[in-house]
C-alpha atoms as a PDB file:
ATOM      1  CA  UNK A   1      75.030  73.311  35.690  1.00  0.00           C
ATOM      2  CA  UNK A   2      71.676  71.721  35.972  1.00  0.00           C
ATOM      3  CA  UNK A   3      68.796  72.444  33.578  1.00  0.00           C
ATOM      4  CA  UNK A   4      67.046  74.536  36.624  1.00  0.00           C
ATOM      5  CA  UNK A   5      69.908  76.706  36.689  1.00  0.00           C
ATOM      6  CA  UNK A   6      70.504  77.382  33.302  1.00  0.00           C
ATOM      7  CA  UNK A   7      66.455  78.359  32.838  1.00  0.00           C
ATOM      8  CA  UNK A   8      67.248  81.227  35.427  1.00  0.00           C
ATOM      9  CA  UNK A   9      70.698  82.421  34.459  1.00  0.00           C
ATOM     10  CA  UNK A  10      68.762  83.134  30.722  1.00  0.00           C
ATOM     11  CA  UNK A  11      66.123  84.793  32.587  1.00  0.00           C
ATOM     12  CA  UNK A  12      67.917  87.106  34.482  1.00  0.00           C
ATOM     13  CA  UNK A  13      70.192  88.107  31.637  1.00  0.00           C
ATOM     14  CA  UNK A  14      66.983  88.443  29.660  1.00  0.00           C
ATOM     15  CA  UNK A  15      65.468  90.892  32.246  1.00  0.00           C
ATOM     16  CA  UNK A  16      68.669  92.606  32.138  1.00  0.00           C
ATOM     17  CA  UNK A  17      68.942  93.742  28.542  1.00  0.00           C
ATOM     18  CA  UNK A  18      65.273  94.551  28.637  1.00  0.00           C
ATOM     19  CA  UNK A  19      66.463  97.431  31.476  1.00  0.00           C
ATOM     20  CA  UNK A  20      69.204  98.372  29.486  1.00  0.00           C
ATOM     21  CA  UNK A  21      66.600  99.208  26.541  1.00  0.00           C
ATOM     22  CA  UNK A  22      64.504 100.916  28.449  1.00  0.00           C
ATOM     23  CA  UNK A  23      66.996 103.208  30.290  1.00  0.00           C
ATOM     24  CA  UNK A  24      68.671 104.124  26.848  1.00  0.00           C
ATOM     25  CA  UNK A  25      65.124 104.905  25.250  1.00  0.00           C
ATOM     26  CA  UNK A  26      64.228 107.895  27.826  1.00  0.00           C
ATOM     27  CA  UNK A  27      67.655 109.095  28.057  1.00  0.00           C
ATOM     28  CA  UNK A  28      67.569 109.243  23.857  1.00  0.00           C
ATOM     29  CA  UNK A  29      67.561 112.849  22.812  1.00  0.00           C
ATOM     30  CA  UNK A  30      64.094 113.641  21.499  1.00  0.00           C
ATOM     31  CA  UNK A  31      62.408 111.262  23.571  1.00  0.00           C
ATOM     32  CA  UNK A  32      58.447 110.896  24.475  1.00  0.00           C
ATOM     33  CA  UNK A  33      59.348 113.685  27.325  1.00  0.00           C
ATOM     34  CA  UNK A  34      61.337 115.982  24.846  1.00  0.00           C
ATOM     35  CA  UNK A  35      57.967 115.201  22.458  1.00  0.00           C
ATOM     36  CA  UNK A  36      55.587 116.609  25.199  1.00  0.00           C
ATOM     37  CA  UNK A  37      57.577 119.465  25.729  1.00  0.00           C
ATOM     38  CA  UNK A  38      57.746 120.438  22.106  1.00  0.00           C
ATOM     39  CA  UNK A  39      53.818 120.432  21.409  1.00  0.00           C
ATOM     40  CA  UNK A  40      53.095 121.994  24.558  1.00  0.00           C
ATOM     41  CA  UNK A  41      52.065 125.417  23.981  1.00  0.00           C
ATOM     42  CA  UNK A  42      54.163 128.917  25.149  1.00  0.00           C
ATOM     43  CA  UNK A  43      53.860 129.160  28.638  1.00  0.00           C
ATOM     44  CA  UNK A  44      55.745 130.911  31.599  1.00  0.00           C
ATOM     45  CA  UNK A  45      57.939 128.081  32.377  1.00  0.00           C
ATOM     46  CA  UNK A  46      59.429 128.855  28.832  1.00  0.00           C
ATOM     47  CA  UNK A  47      61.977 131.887  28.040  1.00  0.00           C
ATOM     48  CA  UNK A  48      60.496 133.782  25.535  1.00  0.00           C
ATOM     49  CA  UNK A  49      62.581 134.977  22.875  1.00  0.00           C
ATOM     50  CA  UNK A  50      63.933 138.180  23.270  1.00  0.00           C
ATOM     51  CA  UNK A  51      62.546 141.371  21.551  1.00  0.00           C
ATOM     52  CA  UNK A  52      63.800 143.251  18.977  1.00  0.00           C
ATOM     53  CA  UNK A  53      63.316 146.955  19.572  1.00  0.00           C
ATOM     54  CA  UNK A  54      62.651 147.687  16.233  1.00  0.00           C
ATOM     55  CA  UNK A  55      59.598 146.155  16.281  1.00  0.00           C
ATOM     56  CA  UNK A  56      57.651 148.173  18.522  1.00  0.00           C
ATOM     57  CA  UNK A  57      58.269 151.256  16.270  1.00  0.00           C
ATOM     58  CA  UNK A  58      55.094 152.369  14.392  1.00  0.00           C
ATOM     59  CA  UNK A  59      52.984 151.272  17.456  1.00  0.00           C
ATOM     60  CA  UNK A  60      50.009 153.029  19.104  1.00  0.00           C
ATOM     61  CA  UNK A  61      50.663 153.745  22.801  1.00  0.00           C
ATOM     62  CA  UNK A  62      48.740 151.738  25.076  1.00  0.00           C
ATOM     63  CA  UNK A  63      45.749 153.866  27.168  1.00  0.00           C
ATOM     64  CA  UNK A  64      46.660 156.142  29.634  1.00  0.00           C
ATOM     65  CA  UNK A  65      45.063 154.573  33.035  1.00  0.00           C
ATOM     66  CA  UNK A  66      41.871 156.346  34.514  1.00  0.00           C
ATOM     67  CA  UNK A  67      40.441 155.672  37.901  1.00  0.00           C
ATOM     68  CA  UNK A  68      37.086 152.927  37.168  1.00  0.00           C
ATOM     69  CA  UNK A  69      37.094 150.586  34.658  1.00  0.00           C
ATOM     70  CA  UNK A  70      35.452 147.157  34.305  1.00  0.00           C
ATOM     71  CA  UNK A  71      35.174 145.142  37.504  1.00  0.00           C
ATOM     72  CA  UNK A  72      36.378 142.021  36.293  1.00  0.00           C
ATOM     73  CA  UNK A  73      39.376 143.779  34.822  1.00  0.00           C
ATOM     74  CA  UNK A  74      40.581 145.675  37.902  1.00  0.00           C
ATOM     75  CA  UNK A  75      44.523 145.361  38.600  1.00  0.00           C
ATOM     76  CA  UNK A  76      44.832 143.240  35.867  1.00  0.00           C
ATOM     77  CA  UNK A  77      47.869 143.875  34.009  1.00  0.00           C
ATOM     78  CA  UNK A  78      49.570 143.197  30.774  1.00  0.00           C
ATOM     79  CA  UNK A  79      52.647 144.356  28.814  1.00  0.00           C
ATOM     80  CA  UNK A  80      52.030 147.191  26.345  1.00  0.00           C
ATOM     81  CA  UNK A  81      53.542 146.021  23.079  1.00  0.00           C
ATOM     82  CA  UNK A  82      54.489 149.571  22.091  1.00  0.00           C
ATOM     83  CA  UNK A  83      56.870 149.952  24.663  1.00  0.00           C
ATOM     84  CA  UNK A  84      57.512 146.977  26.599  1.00  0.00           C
ATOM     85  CA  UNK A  85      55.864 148.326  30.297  1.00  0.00           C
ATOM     86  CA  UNK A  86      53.236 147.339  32.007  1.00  0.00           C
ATOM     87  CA  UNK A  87      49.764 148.215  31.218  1.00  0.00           C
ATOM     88  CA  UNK A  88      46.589 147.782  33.765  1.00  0.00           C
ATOM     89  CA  UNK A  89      44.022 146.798  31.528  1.00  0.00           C
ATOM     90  CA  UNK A  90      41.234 147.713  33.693  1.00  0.00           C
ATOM     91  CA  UNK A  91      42.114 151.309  34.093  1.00  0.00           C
ATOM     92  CA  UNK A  92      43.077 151.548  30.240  1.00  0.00           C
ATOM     93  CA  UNK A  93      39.810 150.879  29.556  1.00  0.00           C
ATOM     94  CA  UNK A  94      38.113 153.129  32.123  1.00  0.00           C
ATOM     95  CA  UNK A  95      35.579 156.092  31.378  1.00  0.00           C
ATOM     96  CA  UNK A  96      34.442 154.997  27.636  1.00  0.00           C
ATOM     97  CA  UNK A  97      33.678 152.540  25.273  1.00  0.00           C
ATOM     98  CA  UNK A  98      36.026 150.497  24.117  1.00  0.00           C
ATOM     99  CA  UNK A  99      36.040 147.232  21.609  1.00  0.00           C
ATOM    100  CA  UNK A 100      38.475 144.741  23.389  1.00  0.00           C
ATOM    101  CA  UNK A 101      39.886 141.847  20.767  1.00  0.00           C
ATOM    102  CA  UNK A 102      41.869 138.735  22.096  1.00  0.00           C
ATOM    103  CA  UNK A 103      44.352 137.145  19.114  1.00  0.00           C
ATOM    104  CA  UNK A 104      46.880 134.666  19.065  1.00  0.00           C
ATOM    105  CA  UNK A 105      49.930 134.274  16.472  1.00  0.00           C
ATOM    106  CA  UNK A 106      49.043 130.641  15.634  1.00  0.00           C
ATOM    107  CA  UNK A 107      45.003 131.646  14.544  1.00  0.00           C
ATOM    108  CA  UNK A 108      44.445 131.759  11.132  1.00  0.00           C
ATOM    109  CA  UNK A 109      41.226 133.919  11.364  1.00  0.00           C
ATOM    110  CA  UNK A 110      43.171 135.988  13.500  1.00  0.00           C
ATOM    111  CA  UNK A 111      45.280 137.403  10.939  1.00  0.00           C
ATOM    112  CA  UNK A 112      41.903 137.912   8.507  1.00  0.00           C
ATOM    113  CA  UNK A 113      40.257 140.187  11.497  1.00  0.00           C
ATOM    114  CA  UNK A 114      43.419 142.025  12.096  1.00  0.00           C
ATOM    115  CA  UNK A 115      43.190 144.321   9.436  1.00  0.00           C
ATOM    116  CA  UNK A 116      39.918 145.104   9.569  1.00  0.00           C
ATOM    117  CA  UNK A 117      40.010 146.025  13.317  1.00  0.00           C
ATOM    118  CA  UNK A 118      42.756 148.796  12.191  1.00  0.00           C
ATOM    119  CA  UNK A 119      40.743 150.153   9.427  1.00  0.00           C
ATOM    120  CA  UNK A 120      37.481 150.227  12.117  1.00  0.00           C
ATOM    121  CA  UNK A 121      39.573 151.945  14.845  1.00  0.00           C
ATOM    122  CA  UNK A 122      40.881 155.125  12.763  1.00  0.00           C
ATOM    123  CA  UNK A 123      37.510 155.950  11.847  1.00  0.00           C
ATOM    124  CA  UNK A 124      35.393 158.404  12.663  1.00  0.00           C
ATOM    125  CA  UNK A 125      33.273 157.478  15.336  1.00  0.00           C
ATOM    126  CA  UNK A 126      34.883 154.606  16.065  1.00  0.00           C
ATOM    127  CA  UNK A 127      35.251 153.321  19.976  1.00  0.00           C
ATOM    128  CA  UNK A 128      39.103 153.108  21.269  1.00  0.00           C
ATOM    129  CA  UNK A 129      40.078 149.383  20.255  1.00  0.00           C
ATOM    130  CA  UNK A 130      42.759 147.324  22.530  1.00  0.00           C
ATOM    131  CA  UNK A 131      43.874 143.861  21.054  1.00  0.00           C
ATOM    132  CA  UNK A 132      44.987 141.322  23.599  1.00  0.00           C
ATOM    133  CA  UNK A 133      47.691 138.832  22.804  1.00  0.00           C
ATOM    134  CA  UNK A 134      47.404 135.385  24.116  1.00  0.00           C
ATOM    135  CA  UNK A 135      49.247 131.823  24.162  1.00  0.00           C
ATOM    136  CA  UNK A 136      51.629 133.128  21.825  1.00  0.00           C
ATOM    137  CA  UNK A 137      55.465 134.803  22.106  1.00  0.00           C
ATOM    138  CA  UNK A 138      55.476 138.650  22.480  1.00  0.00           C
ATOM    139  CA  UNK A 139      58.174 139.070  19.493  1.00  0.00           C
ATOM    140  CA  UNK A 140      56.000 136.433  17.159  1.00  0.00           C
ATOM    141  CA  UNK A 141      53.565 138.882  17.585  1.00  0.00           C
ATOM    142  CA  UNK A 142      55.178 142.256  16.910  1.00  0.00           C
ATOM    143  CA  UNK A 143      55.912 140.634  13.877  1.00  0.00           C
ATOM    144  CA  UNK A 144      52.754 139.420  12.769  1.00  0.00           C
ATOM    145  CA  UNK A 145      51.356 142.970  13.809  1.00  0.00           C
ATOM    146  CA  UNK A 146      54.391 144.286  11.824  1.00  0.00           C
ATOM    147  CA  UNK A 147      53.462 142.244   8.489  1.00  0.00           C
ATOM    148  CA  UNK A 148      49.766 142.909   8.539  1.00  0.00           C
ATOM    149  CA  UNK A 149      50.181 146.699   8.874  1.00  0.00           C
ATOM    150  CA  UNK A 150      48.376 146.907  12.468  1.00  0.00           C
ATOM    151  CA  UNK A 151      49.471 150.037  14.906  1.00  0.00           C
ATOM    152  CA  UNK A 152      46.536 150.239  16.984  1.00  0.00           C
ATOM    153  CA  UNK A 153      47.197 149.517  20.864  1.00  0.00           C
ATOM    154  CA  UNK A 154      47.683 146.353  21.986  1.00  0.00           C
ATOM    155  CA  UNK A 155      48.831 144.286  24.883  1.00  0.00           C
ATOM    156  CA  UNK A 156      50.849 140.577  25.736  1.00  0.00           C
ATOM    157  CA  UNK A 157      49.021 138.689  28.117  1.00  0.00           C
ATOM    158  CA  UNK A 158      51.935 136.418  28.993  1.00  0.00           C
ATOM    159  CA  UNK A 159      50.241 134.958  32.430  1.00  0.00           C
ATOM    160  CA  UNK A 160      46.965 134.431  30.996  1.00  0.00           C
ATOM    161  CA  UNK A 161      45.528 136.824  33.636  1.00  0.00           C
ATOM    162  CA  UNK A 162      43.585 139.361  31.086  1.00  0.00           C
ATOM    163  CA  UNK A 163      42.586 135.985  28.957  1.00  0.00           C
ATOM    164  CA  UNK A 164      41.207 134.006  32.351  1.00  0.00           C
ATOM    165  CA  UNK A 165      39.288 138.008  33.369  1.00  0.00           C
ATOM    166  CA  UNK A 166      37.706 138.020  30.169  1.00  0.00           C
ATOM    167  CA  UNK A 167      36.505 134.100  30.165  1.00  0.00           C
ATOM    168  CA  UNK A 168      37.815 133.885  26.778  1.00  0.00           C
ATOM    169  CA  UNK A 169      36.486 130.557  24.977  1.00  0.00           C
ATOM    170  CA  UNK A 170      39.649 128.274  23.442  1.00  0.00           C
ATOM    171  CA  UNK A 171      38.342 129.563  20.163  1.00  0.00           C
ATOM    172  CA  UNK A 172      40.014 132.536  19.057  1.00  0.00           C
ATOM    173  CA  UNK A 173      39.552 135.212  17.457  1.00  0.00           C
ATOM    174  CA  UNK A 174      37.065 136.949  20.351  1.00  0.00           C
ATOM    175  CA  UNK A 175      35.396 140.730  21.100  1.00  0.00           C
ATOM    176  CA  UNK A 176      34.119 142.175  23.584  1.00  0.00           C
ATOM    177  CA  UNK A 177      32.549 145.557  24.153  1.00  0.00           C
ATOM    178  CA  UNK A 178      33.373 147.475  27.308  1.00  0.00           C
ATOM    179  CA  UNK A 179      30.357 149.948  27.739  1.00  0.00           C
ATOM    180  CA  UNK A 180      30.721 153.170  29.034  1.00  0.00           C
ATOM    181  CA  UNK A 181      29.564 152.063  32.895  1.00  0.00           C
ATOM    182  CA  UNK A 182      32.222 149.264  32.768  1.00  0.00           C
ATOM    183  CA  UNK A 183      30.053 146.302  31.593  1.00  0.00           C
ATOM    184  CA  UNK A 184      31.869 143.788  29.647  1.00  0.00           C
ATOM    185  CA  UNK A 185      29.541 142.008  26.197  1.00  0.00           C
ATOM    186  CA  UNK A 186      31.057 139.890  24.204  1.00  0.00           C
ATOM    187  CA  UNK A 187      30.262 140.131  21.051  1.00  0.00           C
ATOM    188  CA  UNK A 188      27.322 137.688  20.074  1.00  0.00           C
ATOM    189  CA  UNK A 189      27.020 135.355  17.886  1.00  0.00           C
ATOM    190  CA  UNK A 190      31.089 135.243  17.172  1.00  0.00           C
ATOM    191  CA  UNK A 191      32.277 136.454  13.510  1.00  0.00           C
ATOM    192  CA  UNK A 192      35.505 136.952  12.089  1.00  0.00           C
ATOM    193  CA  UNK A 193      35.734 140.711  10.892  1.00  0.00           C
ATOM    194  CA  UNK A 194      36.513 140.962   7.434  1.00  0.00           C
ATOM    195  CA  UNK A 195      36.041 144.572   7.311  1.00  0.00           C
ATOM    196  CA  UNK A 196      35.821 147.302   9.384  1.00  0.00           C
ATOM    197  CA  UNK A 197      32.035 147.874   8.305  1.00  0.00           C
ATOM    198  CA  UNK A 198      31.686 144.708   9.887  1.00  0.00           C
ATOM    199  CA  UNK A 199      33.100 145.550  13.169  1.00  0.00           C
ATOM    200  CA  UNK A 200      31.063 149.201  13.166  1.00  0.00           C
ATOM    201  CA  UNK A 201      28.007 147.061  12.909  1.00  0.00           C
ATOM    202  CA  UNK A 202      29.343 144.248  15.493  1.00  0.00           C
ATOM    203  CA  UNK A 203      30.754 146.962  17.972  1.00  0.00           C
ATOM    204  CA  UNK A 204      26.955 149.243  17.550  1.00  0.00           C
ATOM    205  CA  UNK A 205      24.503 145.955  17.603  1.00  0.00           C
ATOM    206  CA  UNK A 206      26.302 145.181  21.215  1.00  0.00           C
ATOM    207  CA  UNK A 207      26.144 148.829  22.601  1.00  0.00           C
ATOM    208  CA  UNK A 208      22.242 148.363  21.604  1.00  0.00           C
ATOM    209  CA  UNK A 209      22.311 150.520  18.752  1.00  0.00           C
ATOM    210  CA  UNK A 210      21.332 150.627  15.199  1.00  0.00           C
ATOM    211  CA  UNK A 211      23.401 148.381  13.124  1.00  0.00           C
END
């Protein structure tokens, strides 16, 4: 075997077992695909975790529908945590006031305005108050609703399609106020209720009343 030869017969075996690495690093369990799929947030490709009944017990019903409600909300449905069905947002919130609050499991602040939004909404006075679920599993957040002691209605936006109507910022917690003719305000500058005094004077400054 001449010199020549030799040169390419270490070549090719070289190019070869660099193949073979490659091949056995993206079929390796855990890989840089398995990564992406693991930090990628809940979505609908994913099966969410099924629901445990018991979890919905304690809840406030979701709004019965009315004909109206906010424009940008019309046909726009969700799935009323209560009981599982689907809910039309748009005609939930039809006819009234209402204080609309979009959470997520994974937001700290989140679970610091919870509690205040269900001490606002039982009081007298107080405008009808729908929370919105987003980017986050159904069950995960029965059971955050669960633990903090929260009943009032509230909705899974699994789709997105309530979160994209509302033009919700990536920054959660958010509020909006749904006036009585169907306007939507969101509530401006952004705070994190830590009371429900708070959200009386949040929920009045955006109707244009006295705070």
């Amino acid at each position: 075997m001449s010199v020549r030869e030799f040169r390419r017969e270490i070549q090719w075996t070289l190019v070869v077992l660099v193949l073979a690495v490659l091949a056995a690093v993206a079929l390796w369990p855990g890989g840089s695909g398995d990564i992406g799929s693991r930090a990628a947030p809940p979505g609908p490709e994913r099966a969410a975790p099924p629901v445990d009944p018991a979890l919905r017990t304690g809840l406030e019903p979701c709004p019965s529908p009315s004909p109206g409600g906010p424009e940008r909300l019309a046909g726009v449905t969700g799935t009323c945590l209560a009981d599982g069905a689907p809910a039309d947002v748009g005609a939930a919130l039809a006819g009234r006031p209402a204080l609309i609050n979009v959470w997520a499991t994974w937001c700290a602040p989140c679970r610091t305005e919870l509690p205040a939004l269900q001490d606002y909404a039982h009081r007298p006075g107080a405008i009808p108050v729908l929370g919105v679920q987003v980017r986050s599993d159904e069950a995960d957040g029965l059971e955050l609703l669960r633990s903090l002691g929260v009943r009032f209605p509230n909705v899974h936006d699994p789709e997105g399609a309530v979160r994209q109507a509302l033009r919700v910022p990536n920054a959660l917690p958010a509020s909006f106020v749904v006036t009585a003719e169907g306007e939507i305000r969101r509530i401006d500058p952004p705070e994190v209720f830590e009371s429900g005094d708070a959200v009386d004077a949040a929920v009045r400054r955006t109707l244009g009343g006295r705070s």
